[in-house]
PDB file of N, CA and C in Angstrom:
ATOM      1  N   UNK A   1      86.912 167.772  18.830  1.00  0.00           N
ATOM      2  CA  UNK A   1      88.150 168.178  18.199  1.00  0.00           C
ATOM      3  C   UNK A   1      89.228 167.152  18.514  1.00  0.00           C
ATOM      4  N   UNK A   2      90.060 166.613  17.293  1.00  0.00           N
ATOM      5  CA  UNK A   2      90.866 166.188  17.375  1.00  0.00           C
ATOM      6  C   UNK A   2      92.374 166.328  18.243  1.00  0.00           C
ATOM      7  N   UNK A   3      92.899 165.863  18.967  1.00  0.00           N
ATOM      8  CA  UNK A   3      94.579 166.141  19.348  1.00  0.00           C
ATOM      9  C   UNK A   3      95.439 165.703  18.732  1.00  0.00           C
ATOM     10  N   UNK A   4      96.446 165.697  18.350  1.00  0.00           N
ATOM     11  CA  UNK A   4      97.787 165.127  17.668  1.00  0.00           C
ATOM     12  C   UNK A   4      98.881 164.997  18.251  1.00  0.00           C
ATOM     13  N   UNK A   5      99.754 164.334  18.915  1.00  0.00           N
ATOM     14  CA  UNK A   5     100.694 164.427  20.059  1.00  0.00           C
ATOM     15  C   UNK A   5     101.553 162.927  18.897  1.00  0.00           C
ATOM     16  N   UNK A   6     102.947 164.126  18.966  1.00  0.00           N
ATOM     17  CA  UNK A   6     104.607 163.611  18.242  1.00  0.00           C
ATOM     18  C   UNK A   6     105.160 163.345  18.843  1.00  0.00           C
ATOM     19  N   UNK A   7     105.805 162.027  18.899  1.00  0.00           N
ATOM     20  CA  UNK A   7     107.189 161.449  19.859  1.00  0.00           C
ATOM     21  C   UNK A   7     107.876 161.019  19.027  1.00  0.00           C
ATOM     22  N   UNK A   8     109.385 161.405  19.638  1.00  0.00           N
ATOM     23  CA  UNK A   8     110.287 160.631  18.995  1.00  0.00           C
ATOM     24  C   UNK A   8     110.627 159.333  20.016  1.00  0.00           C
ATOM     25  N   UNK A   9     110.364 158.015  19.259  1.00  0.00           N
ATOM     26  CA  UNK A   9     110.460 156.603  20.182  1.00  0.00           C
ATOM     27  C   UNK A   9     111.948 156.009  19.619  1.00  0.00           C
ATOM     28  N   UNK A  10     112.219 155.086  20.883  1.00  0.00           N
ATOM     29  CA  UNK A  10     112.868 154.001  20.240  1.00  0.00           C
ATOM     30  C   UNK A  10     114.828 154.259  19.952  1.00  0.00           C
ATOM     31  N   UNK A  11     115.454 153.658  19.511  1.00  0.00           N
ATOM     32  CA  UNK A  11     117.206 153.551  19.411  1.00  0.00           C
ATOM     33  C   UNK A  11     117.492 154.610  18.125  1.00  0.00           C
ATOM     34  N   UNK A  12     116.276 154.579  17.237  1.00  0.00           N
ATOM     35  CA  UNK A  12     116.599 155.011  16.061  1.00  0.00           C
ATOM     36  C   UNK A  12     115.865 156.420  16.206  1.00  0.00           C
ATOM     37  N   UNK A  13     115.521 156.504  16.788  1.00  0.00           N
ATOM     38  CA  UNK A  13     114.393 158.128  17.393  1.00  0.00           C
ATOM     39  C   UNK A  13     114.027 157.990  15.918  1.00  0.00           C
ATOM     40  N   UNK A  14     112.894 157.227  15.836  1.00  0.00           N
ATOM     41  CA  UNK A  14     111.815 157.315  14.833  1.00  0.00           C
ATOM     42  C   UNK A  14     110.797 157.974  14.923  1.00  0.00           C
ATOM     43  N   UNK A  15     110.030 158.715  14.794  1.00  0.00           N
ATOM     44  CA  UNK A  15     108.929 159.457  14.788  1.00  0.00           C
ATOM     45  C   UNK A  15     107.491 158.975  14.936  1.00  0.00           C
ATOM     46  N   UNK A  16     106.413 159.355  15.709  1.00  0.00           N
ATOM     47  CA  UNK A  16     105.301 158.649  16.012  1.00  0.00           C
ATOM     48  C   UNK A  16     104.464 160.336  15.974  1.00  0.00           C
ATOM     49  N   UNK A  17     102.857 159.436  15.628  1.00  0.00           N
ATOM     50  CA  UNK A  17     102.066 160.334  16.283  1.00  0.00           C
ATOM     51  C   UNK A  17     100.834 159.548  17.161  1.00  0.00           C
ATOM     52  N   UNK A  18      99.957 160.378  17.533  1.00  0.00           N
ATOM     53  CA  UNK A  18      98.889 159.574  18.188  1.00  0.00           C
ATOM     54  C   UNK A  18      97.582 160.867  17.658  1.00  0.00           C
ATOM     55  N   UNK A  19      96.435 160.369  17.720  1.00  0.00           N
ATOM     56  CA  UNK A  19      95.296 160.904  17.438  1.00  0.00           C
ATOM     57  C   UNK A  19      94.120 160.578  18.104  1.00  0.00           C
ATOM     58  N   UNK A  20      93.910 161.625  19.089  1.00  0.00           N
ATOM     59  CA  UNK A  20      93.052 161.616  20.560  1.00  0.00           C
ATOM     60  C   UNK A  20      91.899 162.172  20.134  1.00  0.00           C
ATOM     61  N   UNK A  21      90.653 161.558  20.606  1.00  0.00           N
ATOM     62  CA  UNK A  21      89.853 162.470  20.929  1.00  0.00           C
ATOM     63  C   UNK A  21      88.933 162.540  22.526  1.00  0.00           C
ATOM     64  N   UNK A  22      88.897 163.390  22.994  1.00  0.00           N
ATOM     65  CA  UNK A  22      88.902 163.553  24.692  1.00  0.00           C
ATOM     66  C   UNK A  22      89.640 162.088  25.087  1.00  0.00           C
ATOM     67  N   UNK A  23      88.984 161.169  25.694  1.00  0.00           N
ATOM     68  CA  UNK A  23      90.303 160.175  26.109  1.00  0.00           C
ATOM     69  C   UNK A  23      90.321 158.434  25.286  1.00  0.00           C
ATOM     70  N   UNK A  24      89.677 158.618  24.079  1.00  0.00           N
ATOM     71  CA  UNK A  24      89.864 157.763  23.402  1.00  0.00           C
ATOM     72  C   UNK A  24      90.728 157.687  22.026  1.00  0.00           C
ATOM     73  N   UNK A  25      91.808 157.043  21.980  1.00  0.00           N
ATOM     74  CA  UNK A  25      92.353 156.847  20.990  1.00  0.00           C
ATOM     75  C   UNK A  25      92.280 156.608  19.372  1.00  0.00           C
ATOM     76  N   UNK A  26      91.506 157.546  18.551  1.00  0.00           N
ATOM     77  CA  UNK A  26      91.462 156.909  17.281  1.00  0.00           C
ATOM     78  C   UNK A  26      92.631 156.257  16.337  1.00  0.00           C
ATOM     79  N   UNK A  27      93.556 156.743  16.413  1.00  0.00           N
ATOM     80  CA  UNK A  27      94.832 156.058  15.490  1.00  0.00           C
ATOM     81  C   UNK A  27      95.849 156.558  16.332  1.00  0.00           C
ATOM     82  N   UNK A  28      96.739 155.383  15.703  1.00  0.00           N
ATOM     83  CA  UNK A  28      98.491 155.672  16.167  1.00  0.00           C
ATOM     84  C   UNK A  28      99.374 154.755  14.876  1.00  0.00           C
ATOM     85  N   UNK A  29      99.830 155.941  15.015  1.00  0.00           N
ATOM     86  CA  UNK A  29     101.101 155.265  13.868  1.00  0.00           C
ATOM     87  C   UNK A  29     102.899 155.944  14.134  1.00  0.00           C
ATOM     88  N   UNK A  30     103.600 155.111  13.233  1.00  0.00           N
ATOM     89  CA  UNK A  30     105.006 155.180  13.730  1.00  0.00           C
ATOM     90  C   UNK A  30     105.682 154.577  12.974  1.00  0.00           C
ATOM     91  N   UNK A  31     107.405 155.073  13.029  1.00  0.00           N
ATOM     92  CA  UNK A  31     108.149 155.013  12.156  1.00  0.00           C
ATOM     93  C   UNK A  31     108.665 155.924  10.988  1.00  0.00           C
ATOM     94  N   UNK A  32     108.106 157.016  11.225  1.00  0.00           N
ATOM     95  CA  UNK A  32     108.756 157.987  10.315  1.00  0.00           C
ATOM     96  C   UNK A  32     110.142 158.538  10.798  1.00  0.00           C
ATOM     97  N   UNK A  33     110.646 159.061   9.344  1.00  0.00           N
ATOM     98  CA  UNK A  33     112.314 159.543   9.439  1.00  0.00           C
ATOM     99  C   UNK A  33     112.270 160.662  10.398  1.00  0.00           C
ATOM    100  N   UNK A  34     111.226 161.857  10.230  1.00  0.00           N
ATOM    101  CA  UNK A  34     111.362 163.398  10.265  1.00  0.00           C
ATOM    102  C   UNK A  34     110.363 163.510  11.022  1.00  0.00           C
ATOM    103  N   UNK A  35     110.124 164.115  11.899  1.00  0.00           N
ATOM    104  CA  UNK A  35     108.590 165.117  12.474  1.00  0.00           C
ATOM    105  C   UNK A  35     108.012 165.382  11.258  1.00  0.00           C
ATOM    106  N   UNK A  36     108.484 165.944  10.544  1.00  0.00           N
ATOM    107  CA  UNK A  36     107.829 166.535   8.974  1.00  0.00           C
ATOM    108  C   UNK A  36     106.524 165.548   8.657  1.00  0.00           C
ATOM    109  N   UNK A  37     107.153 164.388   8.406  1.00  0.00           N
ATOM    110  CA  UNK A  37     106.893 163.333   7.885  1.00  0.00           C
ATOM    111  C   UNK A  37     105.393 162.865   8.489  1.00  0.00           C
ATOM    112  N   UNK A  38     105.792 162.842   9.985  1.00  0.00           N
ATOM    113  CA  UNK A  38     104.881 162.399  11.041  1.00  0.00           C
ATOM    114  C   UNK A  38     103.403 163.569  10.614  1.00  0.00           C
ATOM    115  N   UNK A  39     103.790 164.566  10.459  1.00  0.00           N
ATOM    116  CA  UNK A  39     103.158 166.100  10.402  1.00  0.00           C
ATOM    117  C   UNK A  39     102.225 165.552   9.255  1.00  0.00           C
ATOM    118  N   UNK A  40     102.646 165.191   7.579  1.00  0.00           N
ATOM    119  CA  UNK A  40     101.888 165.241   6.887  1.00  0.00           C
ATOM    120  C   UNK A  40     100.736 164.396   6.980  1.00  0.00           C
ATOM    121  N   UNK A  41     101.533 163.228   7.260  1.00  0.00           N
ATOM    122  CA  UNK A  41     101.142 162.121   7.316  1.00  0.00           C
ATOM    123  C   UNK A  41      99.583 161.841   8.571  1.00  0.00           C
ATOM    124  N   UNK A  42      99.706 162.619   9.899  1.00  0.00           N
ATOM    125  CA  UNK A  42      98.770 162.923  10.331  1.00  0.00           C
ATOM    126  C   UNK A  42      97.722 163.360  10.227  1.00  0.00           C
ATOM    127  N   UNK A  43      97.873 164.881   9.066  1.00  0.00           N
ATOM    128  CA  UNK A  43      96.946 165.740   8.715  1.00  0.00           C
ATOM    129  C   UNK A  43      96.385 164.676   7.619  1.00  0.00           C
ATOM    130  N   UNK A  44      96.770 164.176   6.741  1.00  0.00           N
ATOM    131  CA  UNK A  44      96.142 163.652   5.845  1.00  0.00           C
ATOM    132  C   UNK A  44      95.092 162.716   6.473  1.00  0.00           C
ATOM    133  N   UNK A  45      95.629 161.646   7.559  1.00  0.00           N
ATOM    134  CA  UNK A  45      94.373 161.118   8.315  1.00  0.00           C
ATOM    135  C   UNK A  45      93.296 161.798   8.755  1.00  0.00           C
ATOM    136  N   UNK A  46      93.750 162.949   9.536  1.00  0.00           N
ATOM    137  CA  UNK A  46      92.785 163.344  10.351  1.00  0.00           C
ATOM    138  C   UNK A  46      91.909 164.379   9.251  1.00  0.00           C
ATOM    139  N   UNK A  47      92.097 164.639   7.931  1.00  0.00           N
ATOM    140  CA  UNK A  47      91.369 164.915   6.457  1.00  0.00           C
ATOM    141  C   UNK A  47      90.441 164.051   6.584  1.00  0.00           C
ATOM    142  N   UNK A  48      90.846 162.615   6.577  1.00  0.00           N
ATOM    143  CA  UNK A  48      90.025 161.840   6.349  1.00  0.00           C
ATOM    144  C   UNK A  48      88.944 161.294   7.067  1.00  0.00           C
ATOM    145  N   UNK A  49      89.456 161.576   8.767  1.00  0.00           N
ATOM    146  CA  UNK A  49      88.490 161.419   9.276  1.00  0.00           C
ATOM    147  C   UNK A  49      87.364 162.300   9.349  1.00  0.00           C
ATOM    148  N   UNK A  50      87.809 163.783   9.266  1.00  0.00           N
ATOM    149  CA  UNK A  50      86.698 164.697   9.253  1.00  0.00           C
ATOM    150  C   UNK A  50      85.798 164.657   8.011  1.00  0.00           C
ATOM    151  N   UNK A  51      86.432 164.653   6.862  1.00  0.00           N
ATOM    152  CA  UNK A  51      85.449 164.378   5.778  1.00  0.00           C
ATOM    153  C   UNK A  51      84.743 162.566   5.746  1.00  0.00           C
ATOM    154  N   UNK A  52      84.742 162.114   6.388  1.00  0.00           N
ATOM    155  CA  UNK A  52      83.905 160.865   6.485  1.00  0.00           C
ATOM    156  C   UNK A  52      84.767 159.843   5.508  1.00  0.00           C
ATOM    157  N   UNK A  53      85.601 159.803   5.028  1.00  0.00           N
ATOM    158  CA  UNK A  53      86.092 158.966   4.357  1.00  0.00           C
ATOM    159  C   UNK A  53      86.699 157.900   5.120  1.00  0.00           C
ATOM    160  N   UNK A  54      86.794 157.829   6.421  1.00  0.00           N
ATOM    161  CA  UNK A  54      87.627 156.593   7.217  1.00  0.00           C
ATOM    162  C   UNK A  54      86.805 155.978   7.355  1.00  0.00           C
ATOM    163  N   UNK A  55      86.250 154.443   7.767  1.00  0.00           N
ATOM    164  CA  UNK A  55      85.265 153.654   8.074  1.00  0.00           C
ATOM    165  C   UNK A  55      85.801 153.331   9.668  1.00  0.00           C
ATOM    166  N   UNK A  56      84.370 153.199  10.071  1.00  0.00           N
ATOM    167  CA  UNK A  56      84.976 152.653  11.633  1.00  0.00           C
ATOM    168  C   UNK A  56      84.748 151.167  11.412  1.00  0.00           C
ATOM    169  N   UNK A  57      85.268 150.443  12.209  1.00  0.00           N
ATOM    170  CA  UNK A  57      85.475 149.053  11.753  1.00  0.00           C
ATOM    171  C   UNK A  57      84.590 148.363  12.614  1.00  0.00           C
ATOM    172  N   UNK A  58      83.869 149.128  13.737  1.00  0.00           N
ATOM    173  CA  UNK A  58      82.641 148.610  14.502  1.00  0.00           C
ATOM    174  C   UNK A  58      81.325 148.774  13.534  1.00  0.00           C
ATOM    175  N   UNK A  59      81.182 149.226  12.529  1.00  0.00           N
ATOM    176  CA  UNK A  59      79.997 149.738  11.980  1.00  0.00           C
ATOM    177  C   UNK A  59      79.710 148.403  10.836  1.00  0.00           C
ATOM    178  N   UNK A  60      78.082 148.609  11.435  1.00  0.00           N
ATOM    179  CA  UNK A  60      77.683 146.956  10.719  1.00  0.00           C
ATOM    180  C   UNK A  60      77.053 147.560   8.742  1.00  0.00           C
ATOM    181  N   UNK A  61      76.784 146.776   8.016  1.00  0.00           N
ATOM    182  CA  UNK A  61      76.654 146.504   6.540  1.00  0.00           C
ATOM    183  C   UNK A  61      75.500 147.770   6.919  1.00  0.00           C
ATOM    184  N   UNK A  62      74.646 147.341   7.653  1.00  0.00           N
ATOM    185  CA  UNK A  62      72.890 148.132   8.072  1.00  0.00           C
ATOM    186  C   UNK A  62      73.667 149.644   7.925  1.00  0.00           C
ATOM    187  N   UNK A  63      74.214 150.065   8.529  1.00  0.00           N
ATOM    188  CA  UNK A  63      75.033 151.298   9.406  1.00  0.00           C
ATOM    189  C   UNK A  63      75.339 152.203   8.538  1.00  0.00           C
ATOM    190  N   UNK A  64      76.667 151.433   7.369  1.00  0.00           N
ATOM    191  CA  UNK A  64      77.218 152.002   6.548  1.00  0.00           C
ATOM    192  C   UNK A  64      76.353 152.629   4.945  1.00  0.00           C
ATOM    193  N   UNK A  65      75.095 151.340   4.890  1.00  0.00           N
ATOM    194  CA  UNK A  65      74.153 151.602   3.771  1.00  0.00           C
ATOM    195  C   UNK A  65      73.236 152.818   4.363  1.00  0.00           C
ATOM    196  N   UNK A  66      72.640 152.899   5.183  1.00  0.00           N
ATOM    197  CA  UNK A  66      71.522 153.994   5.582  1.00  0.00           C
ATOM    198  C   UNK A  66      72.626 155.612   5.401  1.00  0.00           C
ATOM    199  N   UNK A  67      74.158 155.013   6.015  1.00  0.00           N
ATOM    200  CA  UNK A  67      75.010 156.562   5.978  1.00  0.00           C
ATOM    201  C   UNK A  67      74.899 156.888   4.394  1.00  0.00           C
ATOM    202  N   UNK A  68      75.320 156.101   3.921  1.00  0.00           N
ATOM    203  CA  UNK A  68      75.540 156.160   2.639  1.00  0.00           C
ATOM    204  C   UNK A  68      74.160 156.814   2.148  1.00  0.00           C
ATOM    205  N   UNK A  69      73.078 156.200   2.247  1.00  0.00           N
ATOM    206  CA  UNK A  69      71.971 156.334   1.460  1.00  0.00           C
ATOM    207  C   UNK A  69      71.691 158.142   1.988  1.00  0.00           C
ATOM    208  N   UNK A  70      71.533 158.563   3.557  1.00  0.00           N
ATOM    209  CA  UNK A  70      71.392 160.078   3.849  1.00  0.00           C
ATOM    210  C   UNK A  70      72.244 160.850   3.024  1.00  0.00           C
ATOM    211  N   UNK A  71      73.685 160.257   3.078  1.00  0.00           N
ATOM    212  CA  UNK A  71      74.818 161.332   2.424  1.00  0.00           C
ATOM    213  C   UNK A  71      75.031 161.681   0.584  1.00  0.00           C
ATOM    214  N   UNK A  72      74.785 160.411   0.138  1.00  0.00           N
ATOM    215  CA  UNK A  72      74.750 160.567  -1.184  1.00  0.00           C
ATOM    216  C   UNK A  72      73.391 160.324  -2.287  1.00  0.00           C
ATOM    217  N   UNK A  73      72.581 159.810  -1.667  1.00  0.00           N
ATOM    218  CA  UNK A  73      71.496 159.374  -2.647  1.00  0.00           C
ATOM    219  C   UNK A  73      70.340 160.542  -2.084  1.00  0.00           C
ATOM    220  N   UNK A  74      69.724 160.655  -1.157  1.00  0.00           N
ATOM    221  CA  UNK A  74      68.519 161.183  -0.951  1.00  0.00           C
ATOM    222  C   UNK A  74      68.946 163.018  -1.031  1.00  0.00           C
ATOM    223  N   UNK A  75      69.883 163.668  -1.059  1.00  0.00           N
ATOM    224  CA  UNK A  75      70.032 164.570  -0.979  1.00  0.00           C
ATOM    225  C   UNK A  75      70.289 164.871  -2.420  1.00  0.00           C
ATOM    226  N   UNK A  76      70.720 164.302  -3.766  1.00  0.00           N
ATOM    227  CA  UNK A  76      70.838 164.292  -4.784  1.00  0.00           C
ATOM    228  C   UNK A  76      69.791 165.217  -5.712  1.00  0.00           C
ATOM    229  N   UNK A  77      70.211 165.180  -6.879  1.00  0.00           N
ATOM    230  CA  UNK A  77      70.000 165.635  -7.686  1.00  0.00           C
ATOM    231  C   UNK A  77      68.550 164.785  -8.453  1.00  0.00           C
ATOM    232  N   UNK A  78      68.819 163.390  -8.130  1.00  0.00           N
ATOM    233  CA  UNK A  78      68.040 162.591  -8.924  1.00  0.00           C
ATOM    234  C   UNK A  78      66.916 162.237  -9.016  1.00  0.00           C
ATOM    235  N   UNK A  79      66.317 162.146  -9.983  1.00  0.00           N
ATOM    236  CA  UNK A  79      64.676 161.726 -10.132  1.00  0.00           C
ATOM    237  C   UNK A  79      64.226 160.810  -8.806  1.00  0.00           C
ATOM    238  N   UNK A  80      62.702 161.420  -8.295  1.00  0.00           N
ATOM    239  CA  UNK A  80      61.832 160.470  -7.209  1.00  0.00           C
ATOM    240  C   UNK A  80      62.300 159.217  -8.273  1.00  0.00           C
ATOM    241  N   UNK A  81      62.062 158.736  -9.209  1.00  0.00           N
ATOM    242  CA  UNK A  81      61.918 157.194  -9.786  1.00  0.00           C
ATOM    243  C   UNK A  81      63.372 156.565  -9.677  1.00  0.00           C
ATOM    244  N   UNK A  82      64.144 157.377 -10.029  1.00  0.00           N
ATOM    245  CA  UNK A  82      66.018 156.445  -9.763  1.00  0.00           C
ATOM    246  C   UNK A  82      65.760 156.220  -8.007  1.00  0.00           C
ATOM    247  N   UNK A  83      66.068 157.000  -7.368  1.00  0.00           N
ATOM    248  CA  UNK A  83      65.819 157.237  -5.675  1.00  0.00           C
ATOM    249  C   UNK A  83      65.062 155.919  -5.303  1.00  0.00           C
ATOM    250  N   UNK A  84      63.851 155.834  -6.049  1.00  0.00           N
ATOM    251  CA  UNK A  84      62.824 154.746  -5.648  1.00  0.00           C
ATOM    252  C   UNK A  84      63.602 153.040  -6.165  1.00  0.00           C
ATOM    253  N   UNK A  85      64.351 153.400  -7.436  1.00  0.00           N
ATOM    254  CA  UNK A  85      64.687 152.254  -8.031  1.00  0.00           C
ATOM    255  C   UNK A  85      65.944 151.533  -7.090  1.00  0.00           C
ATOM    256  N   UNK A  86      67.037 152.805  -6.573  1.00  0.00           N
ATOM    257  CA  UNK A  86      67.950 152.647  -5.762  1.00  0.00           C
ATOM    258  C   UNK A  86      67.406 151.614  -4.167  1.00  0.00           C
ATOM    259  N   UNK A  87      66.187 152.381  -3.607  1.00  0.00           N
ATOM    260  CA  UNK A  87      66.041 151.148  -2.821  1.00  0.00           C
ATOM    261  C   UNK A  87      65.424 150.345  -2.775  1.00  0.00           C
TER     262      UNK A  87
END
């Protein structure tokens, strides 16, 4: 499970968040007007990370094709022969 922890930083008390998981840092960002701001703007990441849409930037070409291939191709709808043609 994700954490989310809001600060207001800085002369201009700009808005930050951070996005923990147990003690490693996945994102940090900053510069928003409002907490609000910080708020949406968080949830929408952390959307993205749970539905798989973020890429980790350690993950090699090999990594991302096999995810890809479990998540969208072999579970499909599509003919053994497309499936076969795909790899």
């Amino acid at each position: 499970m994700a954490y989310i922890e809001y600060r207001q930083r800085g002369k201009k008390k700009l808005w930050s968040f951070s996005i923990r998981e147990r003690s490693k840092s996945l994102l940090h960002k900053s510069g928003f007007k409002t907490k609000r701001e910080a708020k949406i703007e968080a949830e929408k990441v952390l959307h993205k990370l749970n539905t798989g849409s973020v890429l980790s930037s350690s993950m090699t070409l090999s990594e991302l094709y096999n995810e890809w291939l479990d998540l969208k191709i072999l579970p499909s709808n599509r003919s053994v022969v497309t499936k076969k043609n795909i790899l």
